[in-house]
Protein backbone atom coordinates (compact mmCIF):
# COMPACT_ATOMS: atom_id res chain seq x y z
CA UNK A 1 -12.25 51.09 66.41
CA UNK A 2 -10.26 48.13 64.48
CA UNK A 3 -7.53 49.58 62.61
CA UNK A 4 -7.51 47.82 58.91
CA UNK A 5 -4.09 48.79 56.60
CA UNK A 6 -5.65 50.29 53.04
CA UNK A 7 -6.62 47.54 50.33
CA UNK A 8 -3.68 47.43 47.56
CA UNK A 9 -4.07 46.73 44.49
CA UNK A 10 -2.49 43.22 44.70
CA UNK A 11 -5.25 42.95 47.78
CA UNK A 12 -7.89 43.76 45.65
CA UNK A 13 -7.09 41.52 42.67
CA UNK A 14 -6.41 38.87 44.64
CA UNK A 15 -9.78 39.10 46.75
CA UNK A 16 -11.47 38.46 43.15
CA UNK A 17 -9.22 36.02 41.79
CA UNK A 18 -8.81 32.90 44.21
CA UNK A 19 -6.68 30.33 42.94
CA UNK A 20 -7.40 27.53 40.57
CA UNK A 21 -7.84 25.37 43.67
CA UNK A 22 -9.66 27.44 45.24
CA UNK A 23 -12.47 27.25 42.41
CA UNK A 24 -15.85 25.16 42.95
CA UNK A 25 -14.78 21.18 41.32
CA UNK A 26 -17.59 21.87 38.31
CA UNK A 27 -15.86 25.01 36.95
CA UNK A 28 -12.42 23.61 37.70
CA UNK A 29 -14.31 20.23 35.19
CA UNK A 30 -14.99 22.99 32.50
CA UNK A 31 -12.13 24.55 32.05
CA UNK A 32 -10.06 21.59 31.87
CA UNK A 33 -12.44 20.16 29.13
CA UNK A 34 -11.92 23.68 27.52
CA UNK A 35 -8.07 23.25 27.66
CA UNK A 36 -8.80 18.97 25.86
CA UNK A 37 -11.06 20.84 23.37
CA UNK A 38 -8.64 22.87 21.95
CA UNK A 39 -5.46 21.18 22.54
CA UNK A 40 -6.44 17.68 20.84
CA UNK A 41 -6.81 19.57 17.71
CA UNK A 42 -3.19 21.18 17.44
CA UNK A 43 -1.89 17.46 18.30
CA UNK A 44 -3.93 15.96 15.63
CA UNK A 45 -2.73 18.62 13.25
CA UNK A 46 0.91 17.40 13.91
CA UNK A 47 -0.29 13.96 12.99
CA UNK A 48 -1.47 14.72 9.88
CA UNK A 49 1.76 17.00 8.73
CA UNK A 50 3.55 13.70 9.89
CA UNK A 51 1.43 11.83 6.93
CA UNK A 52 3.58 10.88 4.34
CA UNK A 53 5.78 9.04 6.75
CA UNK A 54 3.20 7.43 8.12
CA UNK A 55 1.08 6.17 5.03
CA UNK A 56 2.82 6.58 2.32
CA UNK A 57 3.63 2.78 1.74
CA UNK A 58 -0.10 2.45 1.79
CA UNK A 59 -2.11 2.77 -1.78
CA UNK A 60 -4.38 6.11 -2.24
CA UNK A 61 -7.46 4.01 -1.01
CA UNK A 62 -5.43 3.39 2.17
CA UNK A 63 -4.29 6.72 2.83
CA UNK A 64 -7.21 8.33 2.51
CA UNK A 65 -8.55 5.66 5.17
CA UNK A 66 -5.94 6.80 7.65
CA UNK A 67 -6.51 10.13 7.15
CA UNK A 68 -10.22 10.39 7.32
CA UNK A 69 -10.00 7.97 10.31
CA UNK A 70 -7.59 10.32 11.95
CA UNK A 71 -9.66 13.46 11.28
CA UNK A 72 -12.88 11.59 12.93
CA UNK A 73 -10.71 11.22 16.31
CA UNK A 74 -9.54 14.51 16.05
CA UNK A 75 -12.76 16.55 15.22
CA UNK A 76 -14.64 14.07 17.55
CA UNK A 77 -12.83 14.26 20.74
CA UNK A 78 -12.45 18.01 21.07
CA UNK A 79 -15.92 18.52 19.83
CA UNK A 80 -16.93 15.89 23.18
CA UNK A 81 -14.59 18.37 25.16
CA UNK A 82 -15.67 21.47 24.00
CA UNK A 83 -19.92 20.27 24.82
CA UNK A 84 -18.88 19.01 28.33
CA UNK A 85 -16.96 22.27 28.76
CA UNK A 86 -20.00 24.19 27.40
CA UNK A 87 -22.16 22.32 30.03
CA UNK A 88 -20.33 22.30 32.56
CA UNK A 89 -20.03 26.17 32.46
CA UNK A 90 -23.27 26.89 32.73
CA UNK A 91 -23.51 24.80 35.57
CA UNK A 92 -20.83 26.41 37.19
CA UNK A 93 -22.54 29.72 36.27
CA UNK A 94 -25.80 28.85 37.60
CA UNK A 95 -24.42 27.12 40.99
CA UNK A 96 -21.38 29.26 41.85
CA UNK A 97 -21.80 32.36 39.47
CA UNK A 98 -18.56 31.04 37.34
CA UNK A 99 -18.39 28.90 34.68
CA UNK A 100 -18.27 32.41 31.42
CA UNK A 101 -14.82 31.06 30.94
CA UNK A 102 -15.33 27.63 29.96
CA UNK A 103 -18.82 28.34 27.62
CA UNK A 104 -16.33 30.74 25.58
CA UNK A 105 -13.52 28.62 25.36
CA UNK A 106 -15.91 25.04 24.60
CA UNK A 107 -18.49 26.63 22.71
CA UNK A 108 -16.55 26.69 18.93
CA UNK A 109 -14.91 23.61 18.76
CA UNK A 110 -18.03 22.29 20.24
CA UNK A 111 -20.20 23.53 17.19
CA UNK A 112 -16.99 23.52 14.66
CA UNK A 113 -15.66 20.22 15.06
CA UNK A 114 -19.07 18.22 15.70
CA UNK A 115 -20.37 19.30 12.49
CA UNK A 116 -16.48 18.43 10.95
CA UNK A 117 -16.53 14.79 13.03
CA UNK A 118 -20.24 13.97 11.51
CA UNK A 119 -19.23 14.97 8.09
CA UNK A 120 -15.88 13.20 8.68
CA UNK A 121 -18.23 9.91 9.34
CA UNK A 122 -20.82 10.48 6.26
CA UNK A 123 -17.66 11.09 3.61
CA UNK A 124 -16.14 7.72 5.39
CA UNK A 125 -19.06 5.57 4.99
CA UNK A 126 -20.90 6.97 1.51
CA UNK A 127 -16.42 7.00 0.03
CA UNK A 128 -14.64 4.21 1.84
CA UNK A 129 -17.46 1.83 2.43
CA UNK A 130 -16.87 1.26 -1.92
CA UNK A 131 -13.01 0.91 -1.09
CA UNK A 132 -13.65 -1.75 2.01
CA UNK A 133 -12.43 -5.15 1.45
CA UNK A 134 -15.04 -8.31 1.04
CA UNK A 135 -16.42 -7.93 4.69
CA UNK A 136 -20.07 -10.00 3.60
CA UNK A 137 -20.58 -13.09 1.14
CA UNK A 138 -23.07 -10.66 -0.89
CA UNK A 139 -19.52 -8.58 -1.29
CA UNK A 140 -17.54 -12.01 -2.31
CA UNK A 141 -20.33 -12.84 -4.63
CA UNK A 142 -19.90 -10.16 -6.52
CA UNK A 143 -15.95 -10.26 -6.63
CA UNK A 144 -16.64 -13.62 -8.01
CA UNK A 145 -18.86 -13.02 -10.34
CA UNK A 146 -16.77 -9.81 -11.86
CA UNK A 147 -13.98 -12.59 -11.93
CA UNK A 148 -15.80 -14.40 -14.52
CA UNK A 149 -17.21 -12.06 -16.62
CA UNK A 150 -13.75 -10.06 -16.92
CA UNK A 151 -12.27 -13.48 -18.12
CA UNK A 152 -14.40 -13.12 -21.37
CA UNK A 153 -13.29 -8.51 -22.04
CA UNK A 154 -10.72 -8.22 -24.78
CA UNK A 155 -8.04 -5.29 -24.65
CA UNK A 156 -8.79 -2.84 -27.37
CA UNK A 157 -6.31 0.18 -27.95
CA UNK A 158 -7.79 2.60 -30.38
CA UNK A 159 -7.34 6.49 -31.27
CA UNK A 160 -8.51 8.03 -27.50
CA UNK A 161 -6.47 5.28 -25.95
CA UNK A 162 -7.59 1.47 -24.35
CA UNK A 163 -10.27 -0.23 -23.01
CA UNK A 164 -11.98 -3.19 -22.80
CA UNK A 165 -14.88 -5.11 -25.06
CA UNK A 166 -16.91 -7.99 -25.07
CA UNK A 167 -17.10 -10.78 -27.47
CA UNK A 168 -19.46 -8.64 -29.77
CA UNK A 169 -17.47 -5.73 -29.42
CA UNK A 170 -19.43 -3.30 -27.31
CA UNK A 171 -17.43 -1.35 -25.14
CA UNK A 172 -17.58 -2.67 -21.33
CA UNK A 173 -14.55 -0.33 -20.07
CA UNK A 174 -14.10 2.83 -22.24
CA UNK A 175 -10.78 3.51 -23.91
CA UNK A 176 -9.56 6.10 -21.56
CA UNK A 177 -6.53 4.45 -20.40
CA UNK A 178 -2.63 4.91 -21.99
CA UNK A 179 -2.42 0.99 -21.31
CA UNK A 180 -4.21 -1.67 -20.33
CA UNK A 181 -3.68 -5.52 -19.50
CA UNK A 182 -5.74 -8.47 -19.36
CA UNK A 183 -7.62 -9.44 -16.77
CA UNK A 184 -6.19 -11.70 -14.00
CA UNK A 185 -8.45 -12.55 -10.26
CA UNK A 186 -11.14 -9.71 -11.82
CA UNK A 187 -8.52 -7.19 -11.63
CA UNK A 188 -6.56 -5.52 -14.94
CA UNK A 189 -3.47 -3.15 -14.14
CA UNK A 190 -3.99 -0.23 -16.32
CA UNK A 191 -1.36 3.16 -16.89
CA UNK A 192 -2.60 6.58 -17.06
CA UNK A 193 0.64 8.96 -18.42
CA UNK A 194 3.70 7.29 -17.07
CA UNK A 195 2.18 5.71 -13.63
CA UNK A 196 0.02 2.73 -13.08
CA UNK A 197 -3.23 1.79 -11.09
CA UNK A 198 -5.42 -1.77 -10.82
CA UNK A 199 -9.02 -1.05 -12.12
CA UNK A 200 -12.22 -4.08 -11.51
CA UNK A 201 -14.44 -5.22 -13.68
CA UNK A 202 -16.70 -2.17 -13.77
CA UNK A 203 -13.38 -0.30 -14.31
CA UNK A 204 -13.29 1.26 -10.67
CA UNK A 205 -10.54 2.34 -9.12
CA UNK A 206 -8.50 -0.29 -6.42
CA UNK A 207 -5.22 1.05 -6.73
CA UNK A 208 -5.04 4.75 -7.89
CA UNK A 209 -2.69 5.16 -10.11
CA UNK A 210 0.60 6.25 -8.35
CA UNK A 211 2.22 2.97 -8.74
CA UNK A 212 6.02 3.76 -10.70
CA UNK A 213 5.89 0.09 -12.07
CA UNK A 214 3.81 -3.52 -12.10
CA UNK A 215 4.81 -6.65 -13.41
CA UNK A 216 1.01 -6.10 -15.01
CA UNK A 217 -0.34 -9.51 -13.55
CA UNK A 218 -1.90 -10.82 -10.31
CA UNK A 219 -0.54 -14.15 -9.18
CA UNK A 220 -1.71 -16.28 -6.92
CA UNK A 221 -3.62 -12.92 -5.25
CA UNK A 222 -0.35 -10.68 -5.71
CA UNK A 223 0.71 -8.26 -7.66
CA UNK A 224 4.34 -7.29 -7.71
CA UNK A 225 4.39 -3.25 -7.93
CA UNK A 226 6.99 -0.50 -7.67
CA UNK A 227 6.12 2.48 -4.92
CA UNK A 228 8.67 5.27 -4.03
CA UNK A 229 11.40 3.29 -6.32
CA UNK A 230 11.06 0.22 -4.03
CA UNK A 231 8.63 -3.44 -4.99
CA UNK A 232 6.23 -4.90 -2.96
CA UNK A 233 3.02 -6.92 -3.16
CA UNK A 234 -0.08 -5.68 -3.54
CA UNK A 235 -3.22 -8.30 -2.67
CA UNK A 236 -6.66 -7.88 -4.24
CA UNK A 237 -8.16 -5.79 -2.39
CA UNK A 238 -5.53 -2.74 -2.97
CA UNK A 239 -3.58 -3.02 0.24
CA UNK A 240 0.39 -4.01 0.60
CA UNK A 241 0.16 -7.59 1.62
CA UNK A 242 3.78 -7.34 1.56
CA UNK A 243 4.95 -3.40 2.04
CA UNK A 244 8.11 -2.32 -1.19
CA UNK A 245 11.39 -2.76 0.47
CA UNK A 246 12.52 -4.84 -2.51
CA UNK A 247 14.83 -3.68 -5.16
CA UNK A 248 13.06 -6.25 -7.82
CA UNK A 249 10.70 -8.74 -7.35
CA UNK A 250 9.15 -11.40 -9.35
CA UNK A 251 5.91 -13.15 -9.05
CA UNK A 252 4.19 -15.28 -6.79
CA UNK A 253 3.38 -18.98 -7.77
CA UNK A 254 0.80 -20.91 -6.11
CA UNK A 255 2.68 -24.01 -4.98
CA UNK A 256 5.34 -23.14 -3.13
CA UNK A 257 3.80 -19.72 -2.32
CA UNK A 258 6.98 -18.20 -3.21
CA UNK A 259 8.13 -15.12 -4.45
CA UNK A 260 11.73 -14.39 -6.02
CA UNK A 261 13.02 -10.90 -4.50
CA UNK A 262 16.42 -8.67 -4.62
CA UNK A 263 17.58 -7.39 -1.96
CA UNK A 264 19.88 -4.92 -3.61
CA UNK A 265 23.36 -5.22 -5.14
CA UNK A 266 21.84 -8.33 -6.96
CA UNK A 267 20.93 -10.76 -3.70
CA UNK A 268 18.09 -12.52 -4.64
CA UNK A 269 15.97 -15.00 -2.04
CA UNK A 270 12.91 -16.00 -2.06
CA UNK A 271 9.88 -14.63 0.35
CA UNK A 272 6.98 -16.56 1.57
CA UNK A 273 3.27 -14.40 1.44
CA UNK A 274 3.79 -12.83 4.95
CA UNK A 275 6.77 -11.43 3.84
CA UNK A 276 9.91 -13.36 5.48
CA UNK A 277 12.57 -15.15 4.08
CA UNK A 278 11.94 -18.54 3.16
CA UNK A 279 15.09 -19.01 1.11
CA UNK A 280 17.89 -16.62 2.45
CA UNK A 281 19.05 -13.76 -0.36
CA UNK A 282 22.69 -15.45 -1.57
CA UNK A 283 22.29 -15.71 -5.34
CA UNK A 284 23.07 -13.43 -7.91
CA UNK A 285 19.78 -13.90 -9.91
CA UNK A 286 16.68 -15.87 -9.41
CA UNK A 287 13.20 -16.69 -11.29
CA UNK A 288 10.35 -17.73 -10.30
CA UNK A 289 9.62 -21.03 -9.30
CA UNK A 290 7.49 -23.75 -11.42
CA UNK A 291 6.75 -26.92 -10.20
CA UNK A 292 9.14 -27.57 -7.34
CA UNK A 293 12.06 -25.95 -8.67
CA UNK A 294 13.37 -22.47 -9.47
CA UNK A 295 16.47 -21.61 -11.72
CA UNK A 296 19.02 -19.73 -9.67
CA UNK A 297 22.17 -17.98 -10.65
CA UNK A 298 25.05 -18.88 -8.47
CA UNK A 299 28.43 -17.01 -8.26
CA UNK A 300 29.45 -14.82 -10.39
CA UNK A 301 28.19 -11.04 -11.22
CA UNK A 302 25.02 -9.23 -13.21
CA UNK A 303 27.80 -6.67 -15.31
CA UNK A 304 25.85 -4.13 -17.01
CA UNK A 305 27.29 -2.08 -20.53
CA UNK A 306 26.37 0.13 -22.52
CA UNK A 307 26.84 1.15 -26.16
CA UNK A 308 26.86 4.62 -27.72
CA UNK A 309 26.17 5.40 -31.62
CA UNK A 310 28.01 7.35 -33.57
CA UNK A 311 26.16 10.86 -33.47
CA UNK A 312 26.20 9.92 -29.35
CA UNK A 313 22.71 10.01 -29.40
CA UNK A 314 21.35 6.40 -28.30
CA UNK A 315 22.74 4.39 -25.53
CA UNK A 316 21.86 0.69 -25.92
CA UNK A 317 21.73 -0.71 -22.46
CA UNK A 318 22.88 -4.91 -21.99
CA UNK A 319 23.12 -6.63 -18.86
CA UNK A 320 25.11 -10.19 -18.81
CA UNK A 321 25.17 -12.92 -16.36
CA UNK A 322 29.67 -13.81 -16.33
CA UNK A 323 31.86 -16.19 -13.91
CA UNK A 324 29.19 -18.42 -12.96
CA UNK A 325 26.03 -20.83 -13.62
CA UNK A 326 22.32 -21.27 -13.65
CA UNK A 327 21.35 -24.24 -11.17
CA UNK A 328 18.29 -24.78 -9.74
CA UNK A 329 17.06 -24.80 -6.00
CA UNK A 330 13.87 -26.66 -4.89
CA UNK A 331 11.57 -25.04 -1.86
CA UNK A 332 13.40 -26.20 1.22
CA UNK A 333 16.48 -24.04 -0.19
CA UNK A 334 18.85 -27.20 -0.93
CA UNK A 335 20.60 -27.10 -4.30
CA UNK A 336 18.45 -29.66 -6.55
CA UNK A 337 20.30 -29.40 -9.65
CA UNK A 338 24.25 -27.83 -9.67
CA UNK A 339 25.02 -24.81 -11.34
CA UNK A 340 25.82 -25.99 -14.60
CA UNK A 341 24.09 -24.57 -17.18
CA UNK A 342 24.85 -21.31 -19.38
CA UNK A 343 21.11 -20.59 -19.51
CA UNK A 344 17.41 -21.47 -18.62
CA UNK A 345 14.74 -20.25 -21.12
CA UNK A 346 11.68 -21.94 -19.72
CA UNK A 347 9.99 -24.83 -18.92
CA UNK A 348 8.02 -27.68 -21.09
CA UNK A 349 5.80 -30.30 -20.54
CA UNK A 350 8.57 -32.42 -21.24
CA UNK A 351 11.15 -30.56 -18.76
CA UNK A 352 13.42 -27.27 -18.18
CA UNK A 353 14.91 -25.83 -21.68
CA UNK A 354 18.69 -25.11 -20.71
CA UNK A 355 21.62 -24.17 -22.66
CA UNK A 356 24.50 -26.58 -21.77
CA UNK A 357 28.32 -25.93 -23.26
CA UNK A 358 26.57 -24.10 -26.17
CA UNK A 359 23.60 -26.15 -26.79
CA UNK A 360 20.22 -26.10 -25.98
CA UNK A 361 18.73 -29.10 -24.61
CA UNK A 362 16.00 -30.46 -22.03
CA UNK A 363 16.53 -31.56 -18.68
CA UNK A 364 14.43 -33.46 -15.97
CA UNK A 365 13.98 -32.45 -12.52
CA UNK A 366 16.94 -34.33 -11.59
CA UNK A 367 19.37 -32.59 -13.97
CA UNK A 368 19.72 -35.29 -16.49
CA UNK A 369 19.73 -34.70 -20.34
CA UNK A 370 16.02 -36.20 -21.71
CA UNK A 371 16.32 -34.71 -25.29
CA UNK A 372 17.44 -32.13 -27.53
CA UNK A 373 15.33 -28.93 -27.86
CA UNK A 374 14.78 -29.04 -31.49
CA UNK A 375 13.69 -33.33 -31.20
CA UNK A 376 9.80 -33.44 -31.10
């Protein structure tokens, strides 16, 4: 008779317990899919704690695009895992007698997260298909349209707050806004407490309002708007055509498409619509342009002062331009006009209104003296 040594323990459990390689290639299939199914979810949780770095430059609208974009990937992946798991299982258990693992492990965040993917989708399409920009000419049309019948709404502030009639004074938006402002490209900026949002002509929602400050106007397509104490540009549709990095900005004209923007520390260049540098940040103040010229303060320094009252109780706030001069620069960023000029209040039809050792007079585009401001 063969003598056999007694079965340990470690024997035993290791007669009924092969290894992972070991295993028939379907249930080894399962349990990996098991491992996807629940590991895709705990990485897409990280994403989303990581949010607010990620989006928030981006408008409400925006985020919530991300984020519901985000949870469709990460409910719809694990819930793929988790049903090829499931299957795979019980083809392992029918084939092999394994597989019990793999149904367990796939079978919630196959069920869970399919139903959370498919509502993910419905809540994306029925929420952000209103918040999509014009994809179809039916979608232009109507942008149009809204356009020109928002050109004819008149702001009306009364008791409950502002809104917006027509002609014959019916109400078109009700007064439920702190502020509101005309209507410029079918969009108004409006303020609700101390923050501000961009409503359209049926007084929906583009911009939620989280914006810190506007400059209340679009121009040329852009709106100049304060998020997280830094300006960018915000384009029709709600979305940071050019993302706040700015410490100020001023509007957009249409010809040149530039914008005047501070860099910080009073820098001002001027920005093209993409965003880059078309006229390199070296003066101390700048306005926008009109025509083909922009007034430009070189040298000098933007000193700010203040002045208390008596009691202490009201600080009056002054800013003034000393040690150097308003010139102006044209759009390739050569020096038109000199710095020579104390001030620049504006333009006419007959020429730029500039103060000149004390008085105020009009000059042409080439700097020369045309008239005094008070001749007809």
């Amino acid at each position: 008779m063969e003598h056999r040594p007694p079965a340990t323990l470690h024997g035993a459990a290791a007669s009924t317990a092969p290894p992972v390689s070991a295993l028939p290639r379907v249930t080894r299939a399962g349990r990996s899919c098991a491992w996807i199914a629940w590991l895709v979810p705990i990485a897409g949780l990280s994403l989303a704690a990581a949010q607010h770095a990620l989006f928030a430059p981006l408008t409400v609208e925006r985020q919530s695009a991300q984020l519901i974009t985000l949870a469709i990937v990460v409910a719809a992946l694990p819930a793929i895992a988790g049903s090829a798991a499931v299957i795979l299982g019980l083809v392992s258990r029918c084939r092999h007698g394994r597989g019990s693992g793999a149904i367990v492990a796939g079978l919630p965040p196959a069920l869970l997260l399919g139903w959370a993917s498919l509502t993910a989708v419905h809540f994306e399409e029925e929420y952000l298909g209103e918040l999509a920009p014009a994809r179809s000419s039916r979608h232009a049309e109507r942008r149009l349209a809204t356009a020109r019948r928002t050109w004819k709404l008149w702001v009306v502030p009364v008791a409950t707050g502002e809104g917006f009639t027509d002609a014959d004074g019916r109400w078109v938006i009700r007064p439920r806004f702190d502020g509101v402002w005309s209507y410029r490209d079918g969009l108004a900026v409006v303020q609700l407490g101390s923050r501000f949002g961009v409503i359209d002509g049926d007084g929906e929602f583009v911009v939620k309002p989280t914006l810190e400050d506007t400059l209340f106007w679009y121009h040329a397509g852009l709106l100049p708007a304060r998020f997280d104490g830094k300006w960018g540009f915000l384009d029709v549709h709600g979305r940071w055509a050019i993302p706040p990095r700015f410490a100020a900005a001023r509007h957009f004209e249409a010809d040149p498409a530039l914008a005047a923007v501070d860099i910080g520390d009073s820098r001002w260049g001027f920005v093209d619509r993409a965003g880059e540098f078309a006229i390199e940040p070296r003066f101390t103040v700048a306005k926008s342009f009109s025509g083909d010229l922009a007034p430009v303060y070189i040298g000098g320094e933007l000193r700010e002062t203040s002045t208390r009252t008596r009691s202490g109780a009201f600080v009056e706030w002054r800013r003034e331009l000393v040690g150097g001069a308003w010139g102006f620069v044209d759009a390739t960023d050569s020096i038109r006009i000199p710095p020579l000029f104390d001030d620049v209040t504006g333009r006419t039809d007959r020429g730029w209104r500039v103060t000149l050792k004390g008085e105020s007079v009009i000059i042409d585009s080439d700097g020369r003296v045309i008239a005094d401001d008070a001749s007809p």
